[in-house]
Protein backbone atom coordinates (compact mmCIF):
# COMPACT_ATOMS: atom_id res chain seq x y z
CA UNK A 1 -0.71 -11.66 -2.28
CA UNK A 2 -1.24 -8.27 -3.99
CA UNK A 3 2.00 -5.59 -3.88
CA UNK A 4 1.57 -2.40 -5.58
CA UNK A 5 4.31 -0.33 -6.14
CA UNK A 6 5.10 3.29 -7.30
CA UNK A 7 1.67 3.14 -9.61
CA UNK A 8 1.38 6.28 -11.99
CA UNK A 9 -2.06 6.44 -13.66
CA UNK A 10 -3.45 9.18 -15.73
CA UNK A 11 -6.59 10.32 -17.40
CA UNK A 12 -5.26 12.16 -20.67
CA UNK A 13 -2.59 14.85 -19.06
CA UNK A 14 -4.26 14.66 -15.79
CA UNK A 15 -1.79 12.17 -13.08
CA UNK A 16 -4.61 10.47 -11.23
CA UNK A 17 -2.04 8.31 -9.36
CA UNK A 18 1.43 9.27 -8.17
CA UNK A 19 3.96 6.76 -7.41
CA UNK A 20 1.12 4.68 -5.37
CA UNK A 21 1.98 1.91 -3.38
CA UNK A 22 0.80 -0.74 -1.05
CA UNK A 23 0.01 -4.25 -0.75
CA UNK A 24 -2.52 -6.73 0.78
CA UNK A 25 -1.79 -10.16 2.50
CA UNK A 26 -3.49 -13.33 1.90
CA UNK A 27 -6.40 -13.60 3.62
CA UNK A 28 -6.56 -10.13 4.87
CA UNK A 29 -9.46 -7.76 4.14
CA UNK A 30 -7.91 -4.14 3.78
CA UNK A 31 -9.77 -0.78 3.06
CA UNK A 32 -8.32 2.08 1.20
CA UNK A 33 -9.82 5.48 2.60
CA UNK A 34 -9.95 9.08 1.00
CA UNK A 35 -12.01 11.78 -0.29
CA UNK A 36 -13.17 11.86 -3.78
CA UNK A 37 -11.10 12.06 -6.12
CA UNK A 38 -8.57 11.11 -4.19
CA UNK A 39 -7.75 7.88 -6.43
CA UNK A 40 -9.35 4.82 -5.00
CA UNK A 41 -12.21 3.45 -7.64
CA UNK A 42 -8.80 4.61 -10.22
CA UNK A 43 -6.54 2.08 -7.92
CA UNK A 44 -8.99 -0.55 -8.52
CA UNK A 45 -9.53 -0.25 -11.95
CA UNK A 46 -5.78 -0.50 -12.19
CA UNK A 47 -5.84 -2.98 -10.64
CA UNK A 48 -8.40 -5.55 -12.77
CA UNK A 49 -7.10 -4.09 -15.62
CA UNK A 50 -9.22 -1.56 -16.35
CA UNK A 51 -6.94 1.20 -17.03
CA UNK A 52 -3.46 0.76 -18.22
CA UNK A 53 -1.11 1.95 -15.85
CA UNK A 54 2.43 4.71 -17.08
CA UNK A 55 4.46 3.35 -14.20
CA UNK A 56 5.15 1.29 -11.71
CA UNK A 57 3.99 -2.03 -10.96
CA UNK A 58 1.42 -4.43 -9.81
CA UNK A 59 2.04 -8.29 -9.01
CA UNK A 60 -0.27 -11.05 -7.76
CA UNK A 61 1.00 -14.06 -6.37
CA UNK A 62 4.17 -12.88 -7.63
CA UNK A 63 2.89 -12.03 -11.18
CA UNK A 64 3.06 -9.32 -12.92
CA UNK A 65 -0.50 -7.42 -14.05
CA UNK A 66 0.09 -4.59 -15.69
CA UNK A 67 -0.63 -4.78 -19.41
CA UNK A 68 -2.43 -8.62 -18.89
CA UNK A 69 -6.00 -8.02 -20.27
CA UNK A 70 -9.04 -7.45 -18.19
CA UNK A 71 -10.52 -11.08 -18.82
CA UNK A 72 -7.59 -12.69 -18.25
CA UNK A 73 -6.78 -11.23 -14.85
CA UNK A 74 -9.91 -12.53 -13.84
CA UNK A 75 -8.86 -16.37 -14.65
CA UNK A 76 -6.03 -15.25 -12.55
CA UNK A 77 -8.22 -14.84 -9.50
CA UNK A 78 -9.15 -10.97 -9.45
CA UNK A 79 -13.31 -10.24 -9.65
CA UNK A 80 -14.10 -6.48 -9.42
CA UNK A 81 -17.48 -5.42 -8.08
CA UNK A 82 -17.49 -1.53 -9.33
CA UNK A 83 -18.98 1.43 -7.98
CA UNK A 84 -22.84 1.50 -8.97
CA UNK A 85 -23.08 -2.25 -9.20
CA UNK A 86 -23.15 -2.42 -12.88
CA UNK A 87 -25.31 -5.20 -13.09
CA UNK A 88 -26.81 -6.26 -16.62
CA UNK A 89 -30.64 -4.56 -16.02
CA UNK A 90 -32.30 -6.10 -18.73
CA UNK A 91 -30.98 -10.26 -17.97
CA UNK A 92 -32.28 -11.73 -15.04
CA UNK A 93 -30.71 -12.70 -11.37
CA UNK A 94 -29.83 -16.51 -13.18
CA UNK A 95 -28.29 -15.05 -16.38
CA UNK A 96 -25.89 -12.16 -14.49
CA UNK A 97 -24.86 -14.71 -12.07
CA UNK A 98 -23.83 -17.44 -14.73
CA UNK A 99 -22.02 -14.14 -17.07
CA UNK A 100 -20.14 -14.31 -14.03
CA UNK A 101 -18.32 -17.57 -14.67
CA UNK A 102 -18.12 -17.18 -18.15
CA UNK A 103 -13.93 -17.69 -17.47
CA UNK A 104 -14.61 -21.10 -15.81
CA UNK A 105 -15.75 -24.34 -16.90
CA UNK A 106 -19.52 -24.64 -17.39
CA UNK A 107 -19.95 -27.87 -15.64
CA UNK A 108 -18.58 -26.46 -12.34
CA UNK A 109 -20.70 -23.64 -12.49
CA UNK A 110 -24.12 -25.21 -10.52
CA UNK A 111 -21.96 -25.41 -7.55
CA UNK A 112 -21.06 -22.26 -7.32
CA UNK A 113 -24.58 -20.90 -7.52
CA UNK A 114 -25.49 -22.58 -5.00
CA UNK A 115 -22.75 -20.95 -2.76
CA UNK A 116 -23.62 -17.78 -4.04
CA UNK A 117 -27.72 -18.59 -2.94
CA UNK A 118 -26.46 -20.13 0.54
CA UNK A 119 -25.15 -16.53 0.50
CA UNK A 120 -28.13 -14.42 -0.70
CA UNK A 121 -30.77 -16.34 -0.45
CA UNK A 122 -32.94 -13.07 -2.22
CA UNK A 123 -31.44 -14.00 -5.17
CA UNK A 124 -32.39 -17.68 -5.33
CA UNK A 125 -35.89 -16.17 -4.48
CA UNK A 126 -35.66 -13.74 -7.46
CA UNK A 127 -33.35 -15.61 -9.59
CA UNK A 128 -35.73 -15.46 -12.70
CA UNK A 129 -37.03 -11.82 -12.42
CA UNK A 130 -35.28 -9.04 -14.21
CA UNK A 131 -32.18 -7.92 -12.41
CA UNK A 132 -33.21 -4.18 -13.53
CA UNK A 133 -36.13 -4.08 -11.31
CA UNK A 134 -34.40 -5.63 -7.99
CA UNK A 135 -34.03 -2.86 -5.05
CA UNK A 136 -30.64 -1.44 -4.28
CA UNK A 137 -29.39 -3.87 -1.76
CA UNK A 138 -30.32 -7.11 -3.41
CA UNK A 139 -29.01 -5.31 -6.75
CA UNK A 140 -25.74 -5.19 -4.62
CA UNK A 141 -26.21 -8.59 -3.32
CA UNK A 142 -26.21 -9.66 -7.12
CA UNK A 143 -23.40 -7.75 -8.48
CA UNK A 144 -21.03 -9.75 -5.33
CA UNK A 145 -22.53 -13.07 -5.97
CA UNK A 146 -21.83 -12.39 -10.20
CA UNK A 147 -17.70 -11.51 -8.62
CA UNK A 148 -17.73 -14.37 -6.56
CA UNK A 149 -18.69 -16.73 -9.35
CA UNK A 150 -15.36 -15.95 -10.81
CA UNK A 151 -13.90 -18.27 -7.53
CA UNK A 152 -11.77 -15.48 -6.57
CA UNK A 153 -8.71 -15.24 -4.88
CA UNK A 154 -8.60 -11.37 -4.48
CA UNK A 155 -12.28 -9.44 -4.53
CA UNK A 156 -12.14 -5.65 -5.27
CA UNK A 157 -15.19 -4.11 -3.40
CA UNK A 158 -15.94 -0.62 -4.56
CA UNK A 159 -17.86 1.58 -2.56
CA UNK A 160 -20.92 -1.47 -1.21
CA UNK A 161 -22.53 0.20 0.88
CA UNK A 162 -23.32 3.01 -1.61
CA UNK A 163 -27.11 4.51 -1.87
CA UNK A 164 -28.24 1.06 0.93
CA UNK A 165 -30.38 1.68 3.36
CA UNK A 166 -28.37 0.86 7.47
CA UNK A 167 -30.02 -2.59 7.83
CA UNK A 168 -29.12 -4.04 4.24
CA UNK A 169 -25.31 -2.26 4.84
CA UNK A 170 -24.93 -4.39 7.98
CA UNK A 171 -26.16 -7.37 6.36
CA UNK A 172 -23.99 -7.06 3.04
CA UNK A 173 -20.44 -6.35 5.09
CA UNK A 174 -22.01 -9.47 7.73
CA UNK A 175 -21.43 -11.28 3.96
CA UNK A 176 -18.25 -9.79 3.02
CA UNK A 177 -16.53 -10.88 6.73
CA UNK A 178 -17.89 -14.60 5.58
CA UNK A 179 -16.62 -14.04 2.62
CA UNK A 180 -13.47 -13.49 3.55
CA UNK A 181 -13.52 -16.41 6.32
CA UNK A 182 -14.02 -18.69 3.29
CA UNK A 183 -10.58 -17.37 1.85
CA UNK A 184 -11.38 -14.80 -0.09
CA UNK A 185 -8.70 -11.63 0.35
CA UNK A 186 -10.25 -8.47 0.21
CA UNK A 187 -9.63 -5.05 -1.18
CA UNK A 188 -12.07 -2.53 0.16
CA UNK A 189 -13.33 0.54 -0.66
CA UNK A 190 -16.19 2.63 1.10
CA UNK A 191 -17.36 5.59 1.87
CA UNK A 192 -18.64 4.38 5.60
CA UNK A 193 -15.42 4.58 7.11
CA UNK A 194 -16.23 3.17 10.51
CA UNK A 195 -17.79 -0.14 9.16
CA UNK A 196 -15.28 -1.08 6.75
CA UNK A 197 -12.40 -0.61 9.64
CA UNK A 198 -14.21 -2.55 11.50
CA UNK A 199 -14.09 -4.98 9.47
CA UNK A 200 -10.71 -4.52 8.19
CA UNK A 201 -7.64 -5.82 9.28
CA UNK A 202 -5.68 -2.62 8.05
CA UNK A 203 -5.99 0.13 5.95
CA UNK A 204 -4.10 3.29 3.49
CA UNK A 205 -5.30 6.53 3.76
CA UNK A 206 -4.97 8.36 0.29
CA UNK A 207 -5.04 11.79 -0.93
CA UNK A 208 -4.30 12.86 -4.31
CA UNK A 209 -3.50 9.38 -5.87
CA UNK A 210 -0.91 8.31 -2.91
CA UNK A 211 -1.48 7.25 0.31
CA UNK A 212 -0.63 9.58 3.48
CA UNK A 213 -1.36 7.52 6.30
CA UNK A 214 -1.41 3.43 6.89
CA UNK A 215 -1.43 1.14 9.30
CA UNK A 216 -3.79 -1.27 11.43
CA UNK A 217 -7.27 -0.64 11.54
CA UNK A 218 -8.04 -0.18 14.72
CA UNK A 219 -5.25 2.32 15.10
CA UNK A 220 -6.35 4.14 12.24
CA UNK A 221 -10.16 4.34 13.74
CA UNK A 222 -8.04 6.24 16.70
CA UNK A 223 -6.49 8.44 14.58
CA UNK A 224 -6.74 11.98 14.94
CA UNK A 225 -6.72 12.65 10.94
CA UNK A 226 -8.76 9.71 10.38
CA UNK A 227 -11.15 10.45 13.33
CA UNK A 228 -11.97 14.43 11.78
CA UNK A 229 -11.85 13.57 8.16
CA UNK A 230 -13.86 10.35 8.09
CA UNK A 231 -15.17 9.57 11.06
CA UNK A 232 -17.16 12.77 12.44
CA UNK A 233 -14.53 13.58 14.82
């Protein structure tokens, strides 16, 4: 579904990423690994169109991405949930949710909450209160459930389980594995490296914007590099 290939990315004079490449399957959920700064929130950000790429390519489906504009990538079938949620504080659950869909068809779009509820049912509890004053997890809950009313084919998840407390972690990658058994590819990123190769059905390593290790999950989680550098050891 998604092929990167040979992806050069800078910030000013500084290369973020050099000659990355990988790809991700339909239907698969795959996590990209690495320190910080080692070019994974950049890859995704590439990737939706964020940042405007100096080489190399990126293809959906077949179709090229590089140099289509942010919106229209999403009508395309890519939603981005970003590090830090970046949820609209001052709207409510109801109003984020529906911003969500603004690339779709407004009549379809009661449907789709009501998937996104069946999800997280917090948010139809909350749906009128200010999203700014939710906790962490159900903030996260909401930022997912805005992506998802895009109708997705290929979610970017940056970093989910960021700042969450264990029990609303296990509960919001228990969504993203339903998620993705609705049809829903996945591109992963997250600090918790044991839960998201779990969940994963393979994964890139990266260090300094290209990757240095890849292959299927649970081989990386056995991997001696993997094991010290992001898995305690």
């Amino acid at each position: 579904m998604l092929k990167v290939q040979g992806l050069h990315v800078y910030y000013d004079a500084i290369r973020a990423l050099k000659g990355l490449s990988f790809s991700v399957a339909q239907g698969e959920i795959v996590t990209l690994l690495g320190a910080n700064g080692a070019g994974k929130t950049t890859t995704l950000k590439t990737i939706s169109g964020l940042l405007r790429p100096r080489g190399g390519s990126i293809t959906l489906a077949g179709q090229a991405l590089e140099g289509v504009e942010p919106h229209e990538i999403v009508r395309l079938g890519v939603a981005h949930v970003p590090e830090g949620r970046k949820i609209f504080s001052r709207l409510t659950v109801l109003e984020n949710l529906k911003i969500g869909a603004y690339t779709r068809a407004a009549g379809s779009v009661g449907e789709d909450l009501e998937i996104v509820f069946s999800l997280f049912s917090r948010l139809k509890e909350r749906r009128r209160q200010i999203a700014g004053t939710l906790s962490g997890g159900e903030q996260q809950m909401l930022a997912i459930g805005r992506a998802l009313m895009a109708r997705p084919k290929l979610l970017l998840l940056d970093e989910p389980s960021m700042g969450l407390a264990p029990i609303i972690v296990e509960q919001i990658f228990a969504t993203i594995q339903a998620i993705n058994r609705e049809g829903v590819t996945i591109l992963l990123v997250e600090q918790n490296a044991a839960i998201a190769l779990a969940i994963s059905q393979r994964g890139y390593v990266l260090e300094t914007g290209t990757v240095i290790l890849e292959g299927e999950a649970s081989a990386l989680t056995h991997n001696d590099l993997v094991r010290q550098a992001y898995l305690g050891g």
